[in-house]
PDB file of N, CA and C in Angstrom:
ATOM      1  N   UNK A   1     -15.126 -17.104  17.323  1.00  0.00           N
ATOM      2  CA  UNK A   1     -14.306 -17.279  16.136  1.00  0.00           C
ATOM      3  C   UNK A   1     -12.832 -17.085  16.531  1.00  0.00           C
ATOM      4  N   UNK A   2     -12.229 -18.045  15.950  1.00  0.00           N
ATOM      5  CA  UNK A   2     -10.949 -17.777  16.709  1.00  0.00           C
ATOM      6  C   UNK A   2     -10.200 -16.549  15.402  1.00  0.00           C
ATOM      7  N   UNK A   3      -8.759 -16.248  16.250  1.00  0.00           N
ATOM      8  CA  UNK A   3      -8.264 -15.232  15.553  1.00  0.00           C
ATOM      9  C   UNK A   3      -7.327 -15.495  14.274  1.00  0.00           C
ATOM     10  N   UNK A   4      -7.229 -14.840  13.466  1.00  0.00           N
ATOM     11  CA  UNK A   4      -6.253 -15.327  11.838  1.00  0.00           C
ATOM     12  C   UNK A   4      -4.961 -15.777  12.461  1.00  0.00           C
ATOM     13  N   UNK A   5      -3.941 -16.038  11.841  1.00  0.00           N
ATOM     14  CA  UNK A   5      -2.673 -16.322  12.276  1.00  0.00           C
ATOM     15  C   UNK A   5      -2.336 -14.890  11.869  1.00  0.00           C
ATOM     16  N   UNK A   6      -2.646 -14.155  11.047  1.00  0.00           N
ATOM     17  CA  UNK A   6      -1.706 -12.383  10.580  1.00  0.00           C
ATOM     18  C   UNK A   6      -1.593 -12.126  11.883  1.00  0.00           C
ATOM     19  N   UNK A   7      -2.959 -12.124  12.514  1.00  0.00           N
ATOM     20  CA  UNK A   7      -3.632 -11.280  13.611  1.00  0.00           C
ATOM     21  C   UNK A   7      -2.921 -12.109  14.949  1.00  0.00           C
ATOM     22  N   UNK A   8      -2.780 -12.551  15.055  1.00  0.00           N
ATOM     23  CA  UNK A   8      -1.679 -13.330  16.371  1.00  0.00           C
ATOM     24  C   UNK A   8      -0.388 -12.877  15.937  1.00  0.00           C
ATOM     25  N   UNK A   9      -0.193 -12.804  14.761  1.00  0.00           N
ATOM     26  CA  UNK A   9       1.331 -12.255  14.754  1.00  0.00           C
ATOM     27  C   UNK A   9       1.849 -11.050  14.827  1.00  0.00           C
ATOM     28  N   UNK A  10       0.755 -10.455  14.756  1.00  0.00           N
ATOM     29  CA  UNK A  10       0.790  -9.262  14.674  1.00  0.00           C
ATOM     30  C   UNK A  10       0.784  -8.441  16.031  1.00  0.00           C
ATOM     31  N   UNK A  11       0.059  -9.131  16.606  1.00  0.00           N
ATOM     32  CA  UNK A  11      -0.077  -8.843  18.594  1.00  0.00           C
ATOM     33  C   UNK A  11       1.112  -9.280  19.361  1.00  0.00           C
ATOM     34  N   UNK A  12       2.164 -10.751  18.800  1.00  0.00           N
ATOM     35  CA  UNK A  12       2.995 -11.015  19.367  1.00  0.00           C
ATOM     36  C   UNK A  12       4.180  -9.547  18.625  1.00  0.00           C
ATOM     37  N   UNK A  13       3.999  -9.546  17.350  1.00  0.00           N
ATOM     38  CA  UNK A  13       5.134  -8.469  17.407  1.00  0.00           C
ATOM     39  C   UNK A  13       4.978  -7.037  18.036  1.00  0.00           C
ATOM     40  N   UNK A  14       3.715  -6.755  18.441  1.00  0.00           N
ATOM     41  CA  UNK A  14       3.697  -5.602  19.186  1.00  0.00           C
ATOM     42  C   UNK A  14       4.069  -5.465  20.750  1.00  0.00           C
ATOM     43  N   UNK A  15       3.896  -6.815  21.081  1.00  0.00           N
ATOM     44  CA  UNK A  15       4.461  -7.317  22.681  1.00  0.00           C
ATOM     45  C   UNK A  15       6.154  -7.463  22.353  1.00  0.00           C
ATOM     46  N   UNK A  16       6.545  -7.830  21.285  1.00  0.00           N
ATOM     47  CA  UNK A  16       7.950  -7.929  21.661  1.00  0.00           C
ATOM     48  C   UNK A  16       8.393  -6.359  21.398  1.00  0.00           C
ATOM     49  N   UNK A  17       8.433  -5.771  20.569  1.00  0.00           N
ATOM     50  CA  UNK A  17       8.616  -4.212  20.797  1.00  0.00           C
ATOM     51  C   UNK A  17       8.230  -3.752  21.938  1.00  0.00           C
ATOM     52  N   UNK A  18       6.964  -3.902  22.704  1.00  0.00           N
ATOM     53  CA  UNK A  18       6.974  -3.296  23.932  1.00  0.00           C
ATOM     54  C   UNK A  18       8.361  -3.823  25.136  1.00  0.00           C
ATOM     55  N   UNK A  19       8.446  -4.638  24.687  1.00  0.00           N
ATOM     56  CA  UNK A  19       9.274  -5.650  25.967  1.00  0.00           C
ATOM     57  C   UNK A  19      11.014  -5.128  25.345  1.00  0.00           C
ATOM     58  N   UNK A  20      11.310  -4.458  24.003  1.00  0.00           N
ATOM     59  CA  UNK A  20      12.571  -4.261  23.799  1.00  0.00           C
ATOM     60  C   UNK A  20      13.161  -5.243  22.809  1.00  0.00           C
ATOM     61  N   UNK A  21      12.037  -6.157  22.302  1.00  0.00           N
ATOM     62  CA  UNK A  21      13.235  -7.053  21.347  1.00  0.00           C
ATOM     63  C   UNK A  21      12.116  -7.107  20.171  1.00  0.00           C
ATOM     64  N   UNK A  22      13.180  -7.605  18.912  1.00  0.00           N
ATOM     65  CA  UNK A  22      12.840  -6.726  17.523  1.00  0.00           C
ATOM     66  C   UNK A  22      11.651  -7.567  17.357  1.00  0.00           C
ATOM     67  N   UNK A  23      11.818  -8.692  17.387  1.00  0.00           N
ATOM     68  CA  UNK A  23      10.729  -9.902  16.734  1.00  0.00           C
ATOM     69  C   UNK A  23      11.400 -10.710  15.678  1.00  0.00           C
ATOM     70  N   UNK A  24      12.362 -10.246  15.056  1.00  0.00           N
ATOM     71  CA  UNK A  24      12.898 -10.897  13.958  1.00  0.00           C
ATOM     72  C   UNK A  24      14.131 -11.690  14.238  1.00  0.00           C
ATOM     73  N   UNK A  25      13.836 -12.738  13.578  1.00  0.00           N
ATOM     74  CA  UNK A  25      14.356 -13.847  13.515  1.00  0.00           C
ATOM     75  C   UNK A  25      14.811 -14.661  12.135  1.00  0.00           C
ATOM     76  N   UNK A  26      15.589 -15.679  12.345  1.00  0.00           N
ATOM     77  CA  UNK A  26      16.318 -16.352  11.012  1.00  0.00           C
ATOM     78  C   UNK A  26      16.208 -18.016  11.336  1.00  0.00           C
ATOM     79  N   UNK A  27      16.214 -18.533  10.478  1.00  0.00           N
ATOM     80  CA  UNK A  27      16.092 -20.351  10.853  1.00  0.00           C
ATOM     81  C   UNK A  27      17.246 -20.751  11.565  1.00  0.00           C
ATOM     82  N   UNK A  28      18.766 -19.976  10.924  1.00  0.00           N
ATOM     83  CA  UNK A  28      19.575 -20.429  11.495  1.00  0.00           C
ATOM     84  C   UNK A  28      20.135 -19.688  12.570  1.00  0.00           C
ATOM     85  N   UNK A  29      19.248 -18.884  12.916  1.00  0.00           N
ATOM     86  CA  UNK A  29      19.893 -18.328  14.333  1.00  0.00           C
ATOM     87  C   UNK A  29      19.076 -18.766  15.757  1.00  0.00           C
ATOM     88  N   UNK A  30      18.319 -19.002  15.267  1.00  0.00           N
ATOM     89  CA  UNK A  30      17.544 -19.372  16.462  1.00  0.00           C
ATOM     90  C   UNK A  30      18.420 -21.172  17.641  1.00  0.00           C
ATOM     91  N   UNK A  31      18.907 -22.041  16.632  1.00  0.00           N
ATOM     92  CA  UNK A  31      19.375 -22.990  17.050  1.00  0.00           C
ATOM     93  C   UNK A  31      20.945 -22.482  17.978  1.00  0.00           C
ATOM     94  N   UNK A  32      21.503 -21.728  17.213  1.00  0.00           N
ATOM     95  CA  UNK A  32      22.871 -21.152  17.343  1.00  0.00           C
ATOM     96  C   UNK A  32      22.776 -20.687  19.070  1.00  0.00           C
ATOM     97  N   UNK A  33      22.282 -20.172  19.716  1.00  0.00           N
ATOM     98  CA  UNK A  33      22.852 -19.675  21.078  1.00  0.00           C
ATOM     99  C   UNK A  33      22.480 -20.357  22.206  1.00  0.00           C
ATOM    100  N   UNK A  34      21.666 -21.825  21.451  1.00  0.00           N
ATOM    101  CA  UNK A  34      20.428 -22.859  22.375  1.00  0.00           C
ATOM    102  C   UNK A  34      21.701 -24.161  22.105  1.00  0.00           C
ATOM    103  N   UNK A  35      22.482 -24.515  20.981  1.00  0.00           N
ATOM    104  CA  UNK A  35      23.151 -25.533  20.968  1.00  0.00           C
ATOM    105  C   UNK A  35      23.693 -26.126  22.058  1.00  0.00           C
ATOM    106  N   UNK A  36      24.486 -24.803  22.592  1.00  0.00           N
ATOM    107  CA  UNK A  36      25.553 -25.198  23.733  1.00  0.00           C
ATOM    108  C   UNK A  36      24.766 -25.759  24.887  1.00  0.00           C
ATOM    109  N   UNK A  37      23.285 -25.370  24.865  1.00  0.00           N
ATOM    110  CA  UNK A  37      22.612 -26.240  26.404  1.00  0.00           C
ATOM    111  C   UNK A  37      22.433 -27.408  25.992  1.00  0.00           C
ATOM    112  N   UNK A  38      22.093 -27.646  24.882  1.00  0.00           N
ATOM    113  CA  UNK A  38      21.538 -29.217  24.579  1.00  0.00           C
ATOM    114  C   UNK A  38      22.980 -30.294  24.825  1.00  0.00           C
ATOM    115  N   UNK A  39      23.883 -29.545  24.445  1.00  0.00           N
ATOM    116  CA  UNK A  39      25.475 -30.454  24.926  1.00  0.00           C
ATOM    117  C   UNK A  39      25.672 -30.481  26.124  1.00  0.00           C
ATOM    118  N   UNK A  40      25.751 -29.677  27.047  1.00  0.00           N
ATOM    119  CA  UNK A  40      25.571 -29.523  28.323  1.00  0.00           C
ATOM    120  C   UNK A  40      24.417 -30.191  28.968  1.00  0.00           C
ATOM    121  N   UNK A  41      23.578 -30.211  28.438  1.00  0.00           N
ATOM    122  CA  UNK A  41      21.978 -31.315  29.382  1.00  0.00           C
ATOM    123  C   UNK A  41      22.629 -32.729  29.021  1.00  0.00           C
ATOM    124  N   UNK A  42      22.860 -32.513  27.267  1.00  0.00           N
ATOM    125  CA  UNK A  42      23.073 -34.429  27.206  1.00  0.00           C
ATOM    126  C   UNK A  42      24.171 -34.896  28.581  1.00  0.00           C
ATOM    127  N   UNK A  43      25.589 -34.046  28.208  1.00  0.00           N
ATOM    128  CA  UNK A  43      26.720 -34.556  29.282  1.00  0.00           C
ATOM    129  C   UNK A  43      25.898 -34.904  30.580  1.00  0.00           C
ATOM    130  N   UNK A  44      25.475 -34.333  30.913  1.00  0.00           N
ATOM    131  CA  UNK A  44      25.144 -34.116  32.942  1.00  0.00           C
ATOM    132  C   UNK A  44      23.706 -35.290  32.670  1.00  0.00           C
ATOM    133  N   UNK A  45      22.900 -35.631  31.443  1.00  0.00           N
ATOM    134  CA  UNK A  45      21.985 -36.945  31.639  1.00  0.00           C
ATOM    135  C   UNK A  45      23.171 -37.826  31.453  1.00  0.00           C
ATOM    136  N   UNK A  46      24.174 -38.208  30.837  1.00  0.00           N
ATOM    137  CA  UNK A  46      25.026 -39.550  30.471  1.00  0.00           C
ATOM    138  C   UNK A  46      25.350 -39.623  32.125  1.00  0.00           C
ATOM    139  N   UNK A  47      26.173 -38.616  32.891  1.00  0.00           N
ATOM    140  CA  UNK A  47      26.783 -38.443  34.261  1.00  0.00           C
ATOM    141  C   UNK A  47      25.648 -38.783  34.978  1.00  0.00           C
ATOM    142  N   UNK A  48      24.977 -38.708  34.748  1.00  0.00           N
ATOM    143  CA  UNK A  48      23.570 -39.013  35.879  1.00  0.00           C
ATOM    144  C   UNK A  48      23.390 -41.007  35.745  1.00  0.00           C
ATOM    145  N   UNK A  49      23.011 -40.966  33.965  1.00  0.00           N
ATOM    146  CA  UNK A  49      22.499 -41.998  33.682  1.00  0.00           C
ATOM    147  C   UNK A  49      23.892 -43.239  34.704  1.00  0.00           C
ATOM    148  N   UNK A  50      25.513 -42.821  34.098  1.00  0.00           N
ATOM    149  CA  UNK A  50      26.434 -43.790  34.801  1.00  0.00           C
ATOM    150  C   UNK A  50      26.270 -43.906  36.311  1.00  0.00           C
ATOM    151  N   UNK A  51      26.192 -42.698  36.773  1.00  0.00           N
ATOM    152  CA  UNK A  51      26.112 -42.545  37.972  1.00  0.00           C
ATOM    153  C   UNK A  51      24.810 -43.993  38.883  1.00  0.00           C
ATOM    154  N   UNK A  52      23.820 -43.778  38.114  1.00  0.00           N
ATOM    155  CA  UNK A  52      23.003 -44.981  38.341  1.00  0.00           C
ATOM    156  C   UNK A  52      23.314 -46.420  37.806  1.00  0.00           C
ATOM    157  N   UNK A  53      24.215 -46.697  37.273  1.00  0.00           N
ATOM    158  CA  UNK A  53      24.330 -48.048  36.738  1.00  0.00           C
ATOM    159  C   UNK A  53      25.143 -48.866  37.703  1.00  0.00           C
TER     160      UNK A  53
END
């Protein structure tokens, strides 16, 4: 039988307390400190992509 979703969440928040981080999270924070790579990957694929043309 597989396990509830409470019950998975509940094991991941006890692993992130062990490891030092809270577990909690917001919709809009999660995008916020990941943005700046996705601008940075696109630039360096366009530089790649010219680079091949």
């Amino acid at each position: 039988m597989p396990a509830s979703p409470d019950r998975v969440l509940h094991m991941l928040h006890q692993v992130l307390k062990r490891v030092g981080l809270s577990g909690d999270f917001s919709a809009w924070f999660t995008p916020e400190p990941c943005a700046h790579v996705t601008t940075v990957s696109q630039r360096q694929a366009a530089k790649a992509t010219w680079r091949l043309l």
